[in-house]
N, C-alpha and C. Protein backbone atom coordinates (compact mmCIF):
# COMPACT_ATOMS: atom_id res chain seq x y z
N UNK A 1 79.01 135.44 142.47
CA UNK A 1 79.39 134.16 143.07
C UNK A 1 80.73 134.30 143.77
N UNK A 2 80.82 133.47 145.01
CA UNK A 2 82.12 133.78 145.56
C UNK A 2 82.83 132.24 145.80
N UNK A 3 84.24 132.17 146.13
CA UNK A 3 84.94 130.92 145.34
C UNK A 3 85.91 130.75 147.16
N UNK A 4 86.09 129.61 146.64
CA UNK A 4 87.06 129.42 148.35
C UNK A 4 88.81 129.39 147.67
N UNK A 5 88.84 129.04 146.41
CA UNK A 5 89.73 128.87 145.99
C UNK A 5 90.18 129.95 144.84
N UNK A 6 91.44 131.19 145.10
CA UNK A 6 91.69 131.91 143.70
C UNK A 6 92.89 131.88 143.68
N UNK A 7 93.29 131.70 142.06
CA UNK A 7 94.21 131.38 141.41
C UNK A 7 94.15 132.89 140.53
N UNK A 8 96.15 132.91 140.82
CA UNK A 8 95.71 134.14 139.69
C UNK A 8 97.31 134.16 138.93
N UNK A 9 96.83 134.64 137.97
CA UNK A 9 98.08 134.56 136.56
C UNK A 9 99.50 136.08 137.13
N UNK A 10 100.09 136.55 136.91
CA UNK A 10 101.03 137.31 137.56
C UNK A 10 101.28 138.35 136.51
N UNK A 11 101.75 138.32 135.38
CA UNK A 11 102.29 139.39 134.50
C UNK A 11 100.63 139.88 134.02
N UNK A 12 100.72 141.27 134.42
CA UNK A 12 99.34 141.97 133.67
C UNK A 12 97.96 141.80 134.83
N UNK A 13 98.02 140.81 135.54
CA UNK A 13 96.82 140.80 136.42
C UNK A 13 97.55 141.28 137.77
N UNK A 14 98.81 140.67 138.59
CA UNK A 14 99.14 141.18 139.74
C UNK A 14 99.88 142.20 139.74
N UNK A 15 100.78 141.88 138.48
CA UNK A 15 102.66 143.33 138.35
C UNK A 15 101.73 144.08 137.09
N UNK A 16 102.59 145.30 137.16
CA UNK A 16 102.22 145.89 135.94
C UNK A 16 103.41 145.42 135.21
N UNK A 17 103.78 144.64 134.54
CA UNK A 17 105.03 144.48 133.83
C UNK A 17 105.18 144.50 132.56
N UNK A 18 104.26 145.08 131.80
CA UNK A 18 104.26 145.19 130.63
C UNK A 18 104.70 146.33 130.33
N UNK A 19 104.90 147.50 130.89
CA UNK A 19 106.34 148.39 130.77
C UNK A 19 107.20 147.72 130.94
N UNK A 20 107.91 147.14 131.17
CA UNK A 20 109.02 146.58 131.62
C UNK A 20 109.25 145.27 130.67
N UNK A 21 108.17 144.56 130.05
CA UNK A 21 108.60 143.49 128.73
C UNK A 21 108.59 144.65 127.35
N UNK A 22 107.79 145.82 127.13
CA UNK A 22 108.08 146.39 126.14
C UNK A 22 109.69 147.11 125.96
N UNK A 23 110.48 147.62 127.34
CA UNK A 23 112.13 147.93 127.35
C UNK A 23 112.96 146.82 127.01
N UNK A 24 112.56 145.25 127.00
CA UNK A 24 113.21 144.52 126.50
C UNK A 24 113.22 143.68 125.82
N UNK A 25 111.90 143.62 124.61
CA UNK A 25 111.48 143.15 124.06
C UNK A 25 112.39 142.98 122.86
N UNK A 26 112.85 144.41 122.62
CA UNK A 26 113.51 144.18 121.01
C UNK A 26 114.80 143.38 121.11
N UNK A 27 115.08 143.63 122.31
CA UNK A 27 116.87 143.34 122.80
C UNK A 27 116.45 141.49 122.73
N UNK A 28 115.38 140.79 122.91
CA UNK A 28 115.17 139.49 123.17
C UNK A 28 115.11 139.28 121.81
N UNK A 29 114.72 140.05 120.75
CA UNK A 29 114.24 139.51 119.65
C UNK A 29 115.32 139.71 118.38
N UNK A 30 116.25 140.51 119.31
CA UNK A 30 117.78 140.22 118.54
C UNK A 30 118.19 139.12 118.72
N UNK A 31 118.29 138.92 120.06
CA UNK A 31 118.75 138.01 120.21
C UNK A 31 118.50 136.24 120.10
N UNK A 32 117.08 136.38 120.17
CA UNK A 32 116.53 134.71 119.62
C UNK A 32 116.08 135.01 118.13
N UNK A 33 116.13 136.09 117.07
CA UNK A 33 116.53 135.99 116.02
C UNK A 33 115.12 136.13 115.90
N UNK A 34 113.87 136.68 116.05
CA UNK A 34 112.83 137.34 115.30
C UNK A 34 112.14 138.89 115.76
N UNK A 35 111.68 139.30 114.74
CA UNK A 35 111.63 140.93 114.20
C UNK A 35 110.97 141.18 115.47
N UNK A 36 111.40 142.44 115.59
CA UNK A 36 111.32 143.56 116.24
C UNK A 36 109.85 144.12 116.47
N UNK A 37 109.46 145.05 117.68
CA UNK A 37 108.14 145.77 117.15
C UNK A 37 108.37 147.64 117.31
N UNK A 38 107.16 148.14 117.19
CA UNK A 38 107.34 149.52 116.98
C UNK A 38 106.77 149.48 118.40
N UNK A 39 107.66 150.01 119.53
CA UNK A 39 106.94 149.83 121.04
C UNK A 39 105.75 151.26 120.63
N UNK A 40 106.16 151.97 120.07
CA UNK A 40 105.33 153.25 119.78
C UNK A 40 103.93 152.89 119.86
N UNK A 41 103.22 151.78 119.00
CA UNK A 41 102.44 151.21 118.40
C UNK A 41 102.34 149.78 119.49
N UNK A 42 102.30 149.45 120.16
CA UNK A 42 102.89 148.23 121.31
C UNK A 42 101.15 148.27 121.72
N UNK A 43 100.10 149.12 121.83
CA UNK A 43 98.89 149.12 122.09
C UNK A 43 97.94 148.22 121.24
N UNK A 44 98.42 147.81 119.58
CA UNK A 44 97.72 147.41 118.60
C UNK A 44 97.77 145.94 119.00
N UNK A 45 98.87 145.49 119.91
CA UNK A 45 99.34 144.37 120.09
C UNK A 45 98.52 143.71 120.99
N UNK A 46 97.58 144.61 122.11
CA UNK A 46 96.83 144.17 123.32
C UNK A 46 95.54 143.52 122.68
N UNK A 47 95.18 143.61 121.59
CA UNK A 47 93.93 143.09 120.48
C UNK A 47 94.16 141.56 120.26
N UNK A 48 96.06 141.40 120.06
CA UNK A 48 96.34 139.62 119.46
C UNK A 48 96.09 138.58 121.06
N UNK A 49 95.77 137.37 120.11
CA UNK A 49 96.09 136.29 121.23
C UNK A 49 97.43 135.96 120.76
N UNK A 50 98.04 135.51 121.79
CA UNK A 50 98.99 135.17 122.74
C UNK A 50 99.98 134.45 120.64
N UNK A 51 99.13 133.73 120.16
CA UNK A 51 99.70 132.77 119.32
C UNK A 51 99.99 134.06 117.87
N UNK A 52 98.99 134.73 118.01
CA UNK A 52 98.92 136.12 116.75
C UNK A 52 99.75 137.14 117.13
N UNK A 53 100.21 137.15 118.05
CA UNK A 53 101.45 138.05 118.73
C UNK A 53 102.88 137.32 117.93
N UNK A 54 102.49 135.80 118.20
CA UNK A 54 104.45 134.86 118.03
C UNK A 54 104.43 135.48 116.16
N UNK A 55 103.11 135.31 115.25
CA UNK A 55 102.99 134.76 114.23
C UNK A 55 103.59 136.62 113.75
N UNK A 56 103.18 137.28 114.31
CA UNK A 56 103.29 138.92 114.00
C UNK A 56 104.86 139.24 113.74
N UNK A 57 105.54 138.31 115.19
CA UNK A 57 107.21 138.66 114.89
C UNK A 57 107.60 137.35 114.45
N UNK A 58 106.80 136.68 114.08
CA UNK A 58 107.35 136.03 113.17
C UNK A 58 108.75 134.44 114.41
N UNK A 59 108.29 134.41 115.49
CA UNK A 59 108.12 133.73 116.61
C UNK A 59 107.86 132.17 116.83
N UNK A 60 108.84 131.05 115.94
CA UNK A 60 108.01 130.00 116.08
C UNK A 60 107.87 129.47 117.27
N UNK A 61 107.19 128.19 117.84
CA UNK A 61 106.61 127.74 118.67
C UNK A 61 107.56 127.48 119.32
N UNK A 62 109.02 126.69 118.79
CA UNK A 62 109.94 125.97 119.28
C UNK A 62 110.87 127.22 119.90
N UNK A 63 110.75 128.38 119.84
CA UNK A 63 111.84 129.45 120.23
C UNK A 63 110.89 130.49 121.52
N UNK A 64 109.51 129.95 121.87
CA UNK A 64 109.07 130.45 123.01
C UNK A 64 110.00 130.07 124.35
N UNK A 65 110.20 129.25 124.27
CA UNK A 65 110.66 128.67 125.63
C UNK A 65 111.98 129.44 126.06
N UNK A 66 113.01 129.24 125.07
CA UNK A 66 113.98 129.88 124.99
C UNK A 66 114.09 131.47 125.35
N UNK A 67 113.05 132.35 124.24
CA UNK A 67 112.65 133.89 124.54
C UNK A 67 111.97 134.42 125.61
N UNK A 68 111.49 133.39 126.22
CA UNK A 68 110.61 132.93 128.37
C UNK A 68 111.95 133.32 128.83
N UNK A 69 112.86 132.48 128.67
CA UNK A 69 113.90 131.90 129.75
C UNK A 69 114.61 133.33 129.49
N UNK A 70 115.03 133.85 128.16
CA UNK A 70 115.57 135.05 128.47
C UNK A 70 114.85 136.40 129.05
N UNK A 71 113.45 136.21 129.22
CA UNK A 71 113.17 137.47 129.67
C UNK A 71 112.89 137.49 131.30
N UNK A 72 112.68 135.67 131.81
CA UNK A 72 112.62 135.82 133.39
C UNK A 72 114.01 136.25 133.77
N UNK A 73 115.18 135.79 133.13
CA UNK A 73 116.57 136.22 133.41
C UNK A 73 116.64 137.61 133.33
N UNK A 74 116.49 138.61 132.69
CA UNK A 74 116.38 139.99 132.35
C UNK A 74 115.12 140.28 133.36
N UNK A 75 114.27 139.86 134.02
CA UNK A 75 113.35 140.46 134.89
C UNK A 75 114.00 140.54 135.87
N UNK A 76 114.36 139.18 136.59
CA UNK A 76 115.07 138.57 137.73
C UNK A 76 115.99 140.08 138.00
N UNK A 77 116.84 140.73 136.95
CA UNK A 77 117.39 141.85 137.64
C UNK A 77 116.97 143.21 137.92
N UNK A 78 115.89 143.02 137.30
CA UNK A 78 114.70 144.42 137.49
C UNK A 78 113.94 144.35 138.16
N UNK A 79 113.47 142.95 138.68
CA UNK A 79 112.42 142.56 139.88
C UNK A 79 112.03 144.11 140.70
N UNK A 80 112.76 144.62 141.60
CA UNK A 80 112.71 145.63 142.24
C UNK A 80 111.98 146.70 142.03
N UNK A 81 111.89 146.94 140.55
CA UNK A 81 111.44 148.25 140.19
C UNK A 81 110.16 147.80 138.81
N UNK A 82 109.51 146.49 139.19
CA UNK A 82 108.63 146.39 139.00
C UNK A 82 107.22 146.44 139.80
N UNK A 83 106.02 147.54 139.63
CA UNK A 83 105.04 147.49 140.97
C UNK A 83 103.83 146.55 140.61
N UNK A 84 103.52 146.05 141.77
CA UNK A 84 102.03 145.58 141.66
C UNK A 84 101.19 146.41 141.12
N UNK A 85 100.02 146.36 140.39
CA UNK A 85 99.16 147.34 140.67
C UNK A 85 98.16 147.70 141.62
N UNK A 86 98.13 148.99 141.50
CA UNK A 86 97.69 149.86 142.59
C UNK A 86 96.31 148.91 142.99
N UNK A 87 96.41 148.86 144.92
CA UNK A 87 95.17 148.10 144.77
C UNK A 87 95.31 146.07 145.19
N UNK A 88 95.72 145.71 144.40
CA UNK A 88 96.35 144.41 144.34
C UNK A 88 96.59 144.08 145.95
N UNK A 89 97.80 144.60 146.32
CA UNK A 89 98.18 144.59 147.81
C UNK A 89 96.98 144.01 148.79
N UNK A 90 96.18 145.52 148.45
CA UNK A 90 95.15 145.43 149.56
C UNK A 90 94.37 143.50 149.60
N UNK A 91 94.03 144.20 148.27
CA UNK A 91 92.62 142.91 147.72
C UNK A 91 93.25 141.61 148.28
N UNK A 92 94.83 141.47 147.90
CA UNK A 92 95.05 139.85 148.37
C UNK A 92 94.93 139.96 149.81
N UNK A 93 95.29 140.80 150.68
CA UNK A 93 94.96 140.78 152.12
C UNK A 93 93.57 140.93 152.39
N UNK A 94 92.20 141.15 151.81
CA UNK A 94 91.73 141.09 151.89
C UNK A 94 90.61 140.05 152.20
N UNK A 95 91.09 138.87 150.86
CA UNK A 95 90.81 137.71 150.36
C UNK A 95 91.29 136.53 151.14
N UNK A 96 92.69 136.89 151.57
CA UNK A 96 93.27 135.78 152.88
C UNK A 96 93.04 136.05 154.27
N UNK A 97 92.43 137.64 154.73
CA UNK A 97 91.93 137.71 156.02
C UNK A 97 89.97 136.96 155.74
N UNK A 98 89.93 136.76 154.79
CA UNK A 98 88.55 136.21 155.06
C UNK A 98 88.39 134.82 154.47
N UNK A 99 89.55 133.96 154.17
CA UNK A 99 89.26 132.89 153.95
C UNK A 99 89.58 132.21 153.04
N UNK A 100 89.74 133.06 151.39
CA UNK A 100 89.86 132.56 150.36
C UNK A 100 91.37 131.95 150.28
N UNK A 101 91.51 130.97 149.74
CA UNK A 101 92.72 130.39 149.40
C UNK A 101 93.69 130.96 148.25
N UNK A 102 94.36 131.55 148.53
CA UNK A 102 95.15 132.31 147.29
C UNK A 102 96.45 131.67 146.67
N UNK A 103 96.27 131.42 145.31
CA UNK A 103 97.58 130.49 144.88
C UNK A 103 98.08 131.50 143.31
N UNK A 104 99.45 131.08 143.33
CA UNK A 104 100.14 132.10 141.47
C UNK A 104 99.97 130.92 140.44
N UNK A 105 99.44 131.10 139.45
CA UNK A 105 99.95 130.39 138.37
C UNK A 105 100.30 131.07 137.10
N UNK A 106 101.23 130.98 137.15
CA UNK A 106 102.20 131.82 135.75
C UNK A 106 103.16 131.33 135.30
N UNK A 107 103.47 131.57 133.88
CA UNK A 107 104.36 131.81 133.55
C UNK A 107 106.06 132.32 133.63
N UNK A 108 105.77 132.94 134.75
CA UNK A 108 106.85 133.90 135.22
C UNK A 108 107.54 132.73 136.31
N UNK A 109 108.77 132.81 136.35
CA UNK A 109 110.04 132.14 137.50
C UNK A 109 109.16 132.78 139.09
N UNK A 110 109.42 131.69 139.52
CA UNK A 110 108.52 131.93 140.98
C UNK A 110 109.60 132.63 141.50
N UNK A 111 110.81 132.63 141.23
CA UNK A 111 111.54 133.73 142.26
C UNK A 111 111.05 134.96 141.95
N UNK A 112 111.12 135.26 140.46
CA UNK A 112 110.50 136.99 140.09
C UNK A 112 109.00 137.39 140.79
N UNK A 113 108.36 136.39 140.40
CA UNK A 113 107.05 136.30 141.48
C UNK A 113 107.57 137.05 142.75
N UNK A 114 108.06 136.17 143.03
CA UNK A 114 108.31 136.05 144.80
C UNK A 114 108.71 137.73 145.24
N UNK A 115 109.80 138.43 144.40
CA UNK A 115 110.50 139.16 144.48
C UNK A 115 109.14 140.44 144.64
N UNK A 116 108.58 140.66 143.26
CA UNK A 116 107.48 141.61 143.18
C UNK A 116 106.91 141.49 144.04
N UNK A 117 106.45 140.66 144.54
CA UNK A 117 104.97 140.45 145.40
C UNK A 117 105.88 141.01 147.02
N UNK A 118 107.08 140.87 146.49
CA UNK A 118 107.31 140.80 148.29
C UNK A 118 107.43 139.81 150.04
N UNK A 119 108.24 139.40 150.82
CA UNK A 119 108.05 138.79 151.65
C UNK A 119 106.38 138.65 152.20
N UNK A 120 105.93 139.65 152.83
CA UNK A 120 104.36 140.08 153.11
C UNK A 120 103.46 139.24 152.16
N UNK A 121 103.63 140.17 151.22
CA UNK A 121 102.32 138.88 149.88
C UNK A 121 102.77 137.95 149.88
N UNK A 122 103.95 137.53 149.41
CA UNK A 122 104.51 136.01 149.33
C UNK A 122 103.79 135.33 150.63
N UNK A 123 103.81 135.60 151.45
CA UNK A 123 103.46 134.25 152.46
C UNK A 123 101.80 134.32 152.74
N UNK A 124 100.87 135.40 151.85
CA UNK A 124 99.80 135.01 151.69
C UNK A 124 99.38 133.64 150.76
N UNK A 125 100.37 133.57 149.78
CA UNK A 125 100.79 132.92 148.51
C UNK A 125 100.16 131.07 149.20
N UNK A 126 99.15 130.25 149.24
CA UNK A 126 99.33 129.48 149.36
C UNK A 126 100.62 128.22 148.69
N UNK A 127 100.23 128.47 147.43
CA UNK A 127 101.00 127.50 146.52
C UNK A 127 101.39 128.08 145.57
N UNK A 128 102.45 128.23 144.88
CA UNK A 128 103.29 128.94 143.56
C UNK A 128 103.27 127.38 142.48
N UNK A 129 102.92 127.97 141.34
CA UNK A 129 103.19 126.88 139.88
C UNK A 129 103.72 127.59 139.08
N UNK A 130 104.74 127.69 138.74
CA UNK A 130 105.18 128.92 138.17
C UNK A 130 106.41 127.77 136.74
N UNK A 131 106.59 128.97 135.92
CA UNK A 131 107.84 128.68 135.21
C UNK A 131 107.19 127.71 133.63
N UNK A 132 106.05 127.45 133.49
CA UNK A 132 105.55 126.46 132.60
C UNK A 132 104.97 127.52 131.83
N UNK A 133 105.12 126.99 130.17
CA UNK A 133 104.50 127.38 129.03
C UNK A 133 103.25 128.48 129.30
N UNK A 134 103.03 129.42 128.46
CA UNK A 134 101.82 129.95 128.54
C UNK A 134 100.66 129.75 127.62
N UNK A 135 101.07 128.53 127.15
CA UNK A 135 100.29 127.33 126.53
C UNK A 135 100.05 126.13 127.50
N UNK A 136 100.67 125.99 128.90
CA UNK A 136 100.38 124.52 129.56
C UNK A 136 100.15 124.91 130.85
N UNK A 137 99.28 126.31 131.05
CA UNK A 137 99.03 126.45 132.51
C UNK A 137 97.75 125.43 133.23
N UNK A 138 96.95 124.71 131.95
CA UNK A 138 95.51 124.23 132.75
C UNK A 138 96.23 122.62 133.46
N UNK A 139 97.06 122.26 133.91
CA UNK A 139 97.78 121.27 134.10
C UNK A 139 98.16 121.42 135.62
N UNK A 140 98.70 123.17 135.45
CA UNK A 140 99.52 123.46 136.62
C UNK A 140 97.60 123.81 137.38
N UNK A 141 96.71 124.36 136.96
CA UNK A 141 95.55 124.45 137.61
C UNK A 141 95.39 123.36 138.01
N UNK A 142 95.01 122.69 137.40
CA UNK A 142 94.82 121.53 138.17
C UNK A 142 95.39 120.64 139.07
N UNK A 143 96.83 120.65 139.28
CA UNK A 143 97.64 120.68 140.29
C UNK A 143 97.45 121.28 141.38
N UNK A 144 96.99 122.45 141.13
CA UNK A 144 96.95 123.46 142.47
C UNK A 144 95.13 123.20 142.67
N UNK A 145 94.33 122.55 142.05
CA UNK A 145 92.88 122.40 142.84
C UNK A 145 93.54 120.65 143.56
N UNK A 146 93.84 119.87 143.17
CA UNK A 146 94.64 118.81 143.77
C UNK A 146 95.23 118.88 145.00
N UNK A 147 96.50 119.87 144.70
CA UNK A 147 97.43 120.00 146.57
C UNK A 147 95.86 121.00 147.22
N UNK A 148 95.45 121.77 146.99
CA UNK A 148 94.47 122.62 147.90
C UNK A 148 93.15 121.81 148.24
N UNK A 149 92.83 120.66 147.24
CA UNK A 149 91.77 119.95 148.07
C UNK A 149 90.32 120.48 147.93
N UNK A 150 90.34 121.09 146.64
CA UNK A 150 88.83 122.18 146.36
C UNK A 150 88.64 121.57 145.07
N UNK A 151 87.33 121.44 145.08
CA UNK A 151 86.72 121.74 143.46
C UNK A 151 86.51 122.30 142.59
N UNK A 152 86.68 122.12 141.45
CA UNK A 152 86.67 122.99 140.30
C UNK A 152 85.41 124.10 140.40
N UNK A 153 84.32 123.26 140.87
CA UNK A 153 83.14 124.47 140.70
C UNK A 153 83.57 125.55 141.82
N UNK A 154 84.24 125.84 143.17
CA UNK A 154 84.62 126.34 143.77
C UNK A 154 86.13 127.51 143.22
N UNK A 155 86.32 127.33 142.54
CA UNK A 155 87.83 127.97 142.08
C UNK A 155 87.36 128.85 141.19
N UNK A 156 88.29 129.74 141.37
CA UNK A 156 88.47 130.94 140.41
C UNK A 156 89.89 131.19 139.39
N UNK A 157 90.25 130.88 138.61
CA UNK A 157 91.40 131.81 137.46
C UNK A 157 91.06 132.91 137.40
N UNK A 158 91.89 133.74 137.91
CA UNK A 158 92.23 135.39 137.40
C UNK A 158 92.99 135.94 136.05
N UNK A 159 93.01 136.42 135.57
CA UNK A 159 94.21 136.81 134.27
C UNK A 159 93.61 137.56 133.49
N UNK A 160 94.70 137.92 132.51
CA UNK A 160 94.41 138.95 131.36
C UNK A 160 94.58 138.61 130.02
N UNK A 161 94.50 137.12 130.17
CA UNK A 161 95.52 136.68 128.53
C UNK A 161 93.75 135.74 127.56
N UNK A 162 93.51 135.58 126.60
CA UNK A 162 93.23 134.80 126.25
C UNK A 162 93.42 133.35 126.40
N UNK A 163 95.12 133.32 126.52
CA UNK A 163 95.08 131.74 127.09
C UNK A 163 95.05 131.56 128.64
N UNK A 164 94.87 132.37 129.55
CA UNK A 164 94.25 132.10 130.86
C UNK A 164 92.94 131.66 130.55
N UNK A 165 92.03 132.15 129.93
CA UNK A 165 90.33 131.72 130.29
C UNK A 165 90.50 130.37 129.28
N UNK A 166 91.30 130.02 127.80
CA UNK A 166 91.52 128.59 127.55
C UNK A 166 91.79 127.88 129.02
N UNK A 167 93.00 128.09 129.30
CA UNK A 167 93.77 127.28 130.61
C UNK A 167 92.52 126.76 131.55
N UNK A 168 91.79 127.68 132.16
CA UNK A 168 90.55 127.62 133.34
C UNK A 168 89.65 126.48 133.13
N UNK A 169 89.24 126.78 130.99
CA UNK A 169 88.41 126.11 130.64
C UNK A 169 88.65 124.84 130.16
N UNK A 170 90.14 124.19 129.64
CA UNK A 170 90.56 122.91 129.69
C UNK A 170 90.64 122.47 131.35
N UNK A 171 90.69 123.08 132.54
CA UNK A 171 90.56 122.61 133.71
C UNK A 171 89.74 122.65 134.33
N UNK A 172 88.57 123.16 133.89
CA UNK A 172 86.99 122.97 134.47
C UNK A 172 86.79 124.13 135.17
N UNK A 173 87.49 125.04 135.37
CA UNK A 173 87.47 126.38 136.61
C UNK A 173 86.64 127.38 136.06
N UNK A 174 86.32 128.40 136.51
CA UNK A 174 85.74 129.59 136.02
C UNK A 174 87.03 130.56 135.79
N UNK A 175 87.05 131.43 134.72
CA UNK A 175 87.53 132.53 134.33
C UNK A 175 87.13 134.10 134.46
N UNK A 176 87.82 134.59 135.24
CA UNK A 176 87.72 135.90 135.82
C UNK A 176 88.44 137.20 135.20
N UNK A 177 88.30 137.71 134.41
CA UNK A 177 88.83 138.23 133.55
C UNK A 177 89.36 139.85 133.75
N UNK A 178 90.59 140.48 133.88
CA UNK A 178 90.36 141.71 134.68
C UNK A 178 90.71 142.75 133.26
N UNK A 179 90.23 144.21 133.65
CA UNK A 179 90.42 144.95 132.63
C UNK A 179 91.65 145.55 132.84
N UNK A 180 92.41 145.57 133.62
CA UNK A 180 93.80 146.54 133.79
C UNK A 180 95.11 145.70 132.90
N UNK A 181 94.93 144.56 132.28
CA UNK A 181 95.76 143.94 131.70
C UNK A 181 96.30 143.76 130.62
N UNK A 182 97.15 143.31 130.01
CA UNK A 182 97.84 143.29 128.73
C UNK A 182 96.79 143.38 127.73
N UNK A 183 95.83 141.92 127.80
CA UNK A 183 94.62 141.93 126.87
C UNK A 183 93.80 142.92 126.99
N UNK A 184 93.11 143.58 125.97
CA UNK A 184 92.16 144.14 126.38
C UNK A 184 90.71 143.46 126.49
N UNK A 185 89.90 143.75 126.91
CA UNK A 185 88.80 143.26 127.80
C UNK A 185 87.78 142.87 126.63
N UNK A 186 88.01 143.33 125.24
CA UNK A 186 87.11 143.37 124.45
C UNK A 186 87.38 142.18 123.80
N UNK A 187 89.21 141.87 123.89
CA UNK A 187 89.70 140.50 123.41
C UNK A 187 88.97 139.21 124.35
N UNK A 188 89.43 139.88 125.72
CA UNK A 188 88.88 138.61 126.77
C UNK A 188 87.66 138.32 126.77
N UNK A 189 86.34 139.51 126.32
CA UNK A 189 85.13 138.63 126.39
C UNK A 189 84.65 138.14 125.65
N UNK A 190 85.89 137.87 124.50
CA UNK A 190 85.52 136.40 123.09
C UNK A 190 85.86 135.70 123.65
N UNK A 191 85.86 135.61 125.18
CA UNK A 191 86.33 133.60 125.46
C UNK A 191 85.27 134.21 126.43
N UNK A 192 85.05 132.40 127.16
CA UNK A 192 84.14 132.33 128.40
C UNK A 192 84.39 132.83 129.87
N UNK A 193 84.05 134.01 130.16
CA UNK A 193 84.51 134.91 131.15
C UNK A 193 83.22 134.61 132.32
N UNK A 194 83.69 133.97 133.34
CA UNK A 194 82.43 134.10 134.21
C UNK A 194 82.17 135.43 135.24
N UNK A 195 82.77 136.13 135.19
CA UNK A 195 82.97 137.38 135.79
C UNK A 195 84.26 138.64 134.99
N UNK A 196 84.00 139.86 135.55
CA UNK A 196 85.31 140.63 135.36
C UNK A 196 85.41 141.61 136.15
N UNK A 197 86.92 141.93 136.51
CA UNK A 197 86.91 142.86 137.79
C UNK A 197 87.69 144.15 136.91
N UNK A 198 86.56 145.20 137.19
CA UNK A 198 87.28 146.27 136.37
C UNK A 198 88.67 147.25 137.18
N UNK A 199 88.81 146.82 138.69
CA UNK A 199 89.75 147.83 139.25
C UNK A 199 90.30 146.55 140.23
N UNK A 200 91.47 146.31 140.89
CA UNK A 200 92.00 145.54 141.37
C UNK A 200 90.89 145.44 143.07
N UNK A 201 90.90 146.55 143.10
CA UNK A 201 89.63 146.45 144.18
C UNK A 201 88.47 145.51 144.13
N UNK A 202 88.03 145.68 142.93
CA UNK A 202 87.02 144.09 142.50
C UNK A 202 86.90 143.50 143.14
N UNK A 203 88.38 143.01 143.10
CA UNK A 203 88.44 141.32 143.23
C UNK A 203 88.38 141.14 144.74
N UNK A 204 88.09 142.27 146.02
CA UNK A 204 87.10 142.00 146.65
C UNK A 204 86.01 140.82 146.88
N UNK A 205 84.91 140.35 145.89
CA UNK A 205 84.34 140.55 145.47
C UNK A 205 84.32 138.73 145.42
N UNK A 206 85.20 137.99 144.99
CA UNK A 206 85.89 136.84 145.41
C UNK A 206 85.09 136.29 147.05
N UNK A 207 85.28 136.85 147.52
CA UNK A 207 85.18 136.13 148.93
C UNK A 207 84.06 136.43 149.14
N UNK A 208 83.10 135.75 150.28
CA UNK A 208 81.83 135.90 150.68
C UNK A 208 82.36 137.08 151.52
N UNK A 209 80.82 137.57 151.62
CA UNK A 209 80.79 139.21 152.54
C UNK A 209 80.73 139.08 153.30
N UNK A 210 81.77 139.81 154.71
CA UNK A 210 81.62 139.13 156.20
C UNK A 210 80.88 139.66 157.05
């Protein structure tokens, strides 16, 4: 099935940045005051949802926001030497030379967005929702099927998280689930996955064939 409208999550589906949250993970968790992990072992972690990750370091609910805010600040100066993955580039030029509407919804500070992706991608970027909970993205979806003027049965969510395909599915969207991401794929197809793109090339695959 192909969608006029894709939405896609940023850490793990567009950047590879999960090198780059495991170098500063422990330094955040000094500092907002819960335990540490063994980055050695940082693979066992791609199995938890999002909430079995906080409960692991021991992470309450009320100190996410805070441990967000310090790691877009600590990205914000690494922006640079974080890459898309391989692939990515193409596909979004791909998807906006044929039509599809391309919008971010993440978690991540739309400047760090902005920065990774680049001037070039950025202005493929229809609409950015960025900076909100990774518990309250189906809100910002629905915002962005609202300003774009499309229907839910038309839209696509991209991501790698367990709470992306929640998010899609409190907003009526389909969930697209990719394998190159934080989650692994075996986590993501315990939720409702209406597709999955195993190589960033996939997502091709999005747009009708011209």
């Amino acid at each position: 099935m192909t969608y006029r409208l894709a939405m896609f999550d940023f850490d793990g589906t567009l950047a590879d940045s999960f090198p780059f949250v495991l170098t500063v993970f422990n330094t955040i968790a000094d500092q907002h005051g819960f335990r540490r992990i063994d980055v050695a072992r940082a693979d066992e972690l791609r199995h938890l949802h999002v909430r079995q990750m906080m409960d692991h370091v021991g992470m309450p609910a009320w100190k996410l926001p805070l441990a967000s805010k310090t790691f877009m600040t600590m990205m914000r100066d690494s922006a640079h030497a974080i890459p898309l993955f391989d692939g990515i580039a193409d596909a979004l030029r791909h998807l906006h030379d044929r039509g599809v509407v391309l919008t971010v919804v993440s978690s991540n500070a739309e400047h760090n967005v902005r920065a990774v992706l680049g001037p070039e991608l950025a202005a493929l970027i229809r609409r950015f929702e960025c900076g909100m909970s990774v518990f309250g993205k189906a809100s910002r979806i629905r915002a962005v099927l609202k300003a774009c003027g499309v229907a839910p049965a038309d839209a696509l969510y991209v991501g790698d998280q367990a709470t992306d395909a929640e998010a899609a599915q409190k907003a009526g969207v389909a969930f697209g689930a990719v394998h190159w991401g934080i989650a692994t794929i075996e986590a993501l197809r315990a939720q409702a996955c209406a597709t999955e793109f195993v190589t960033p090339a996939d997502l091709r695959r999005i747009a009708p064939a011209s």
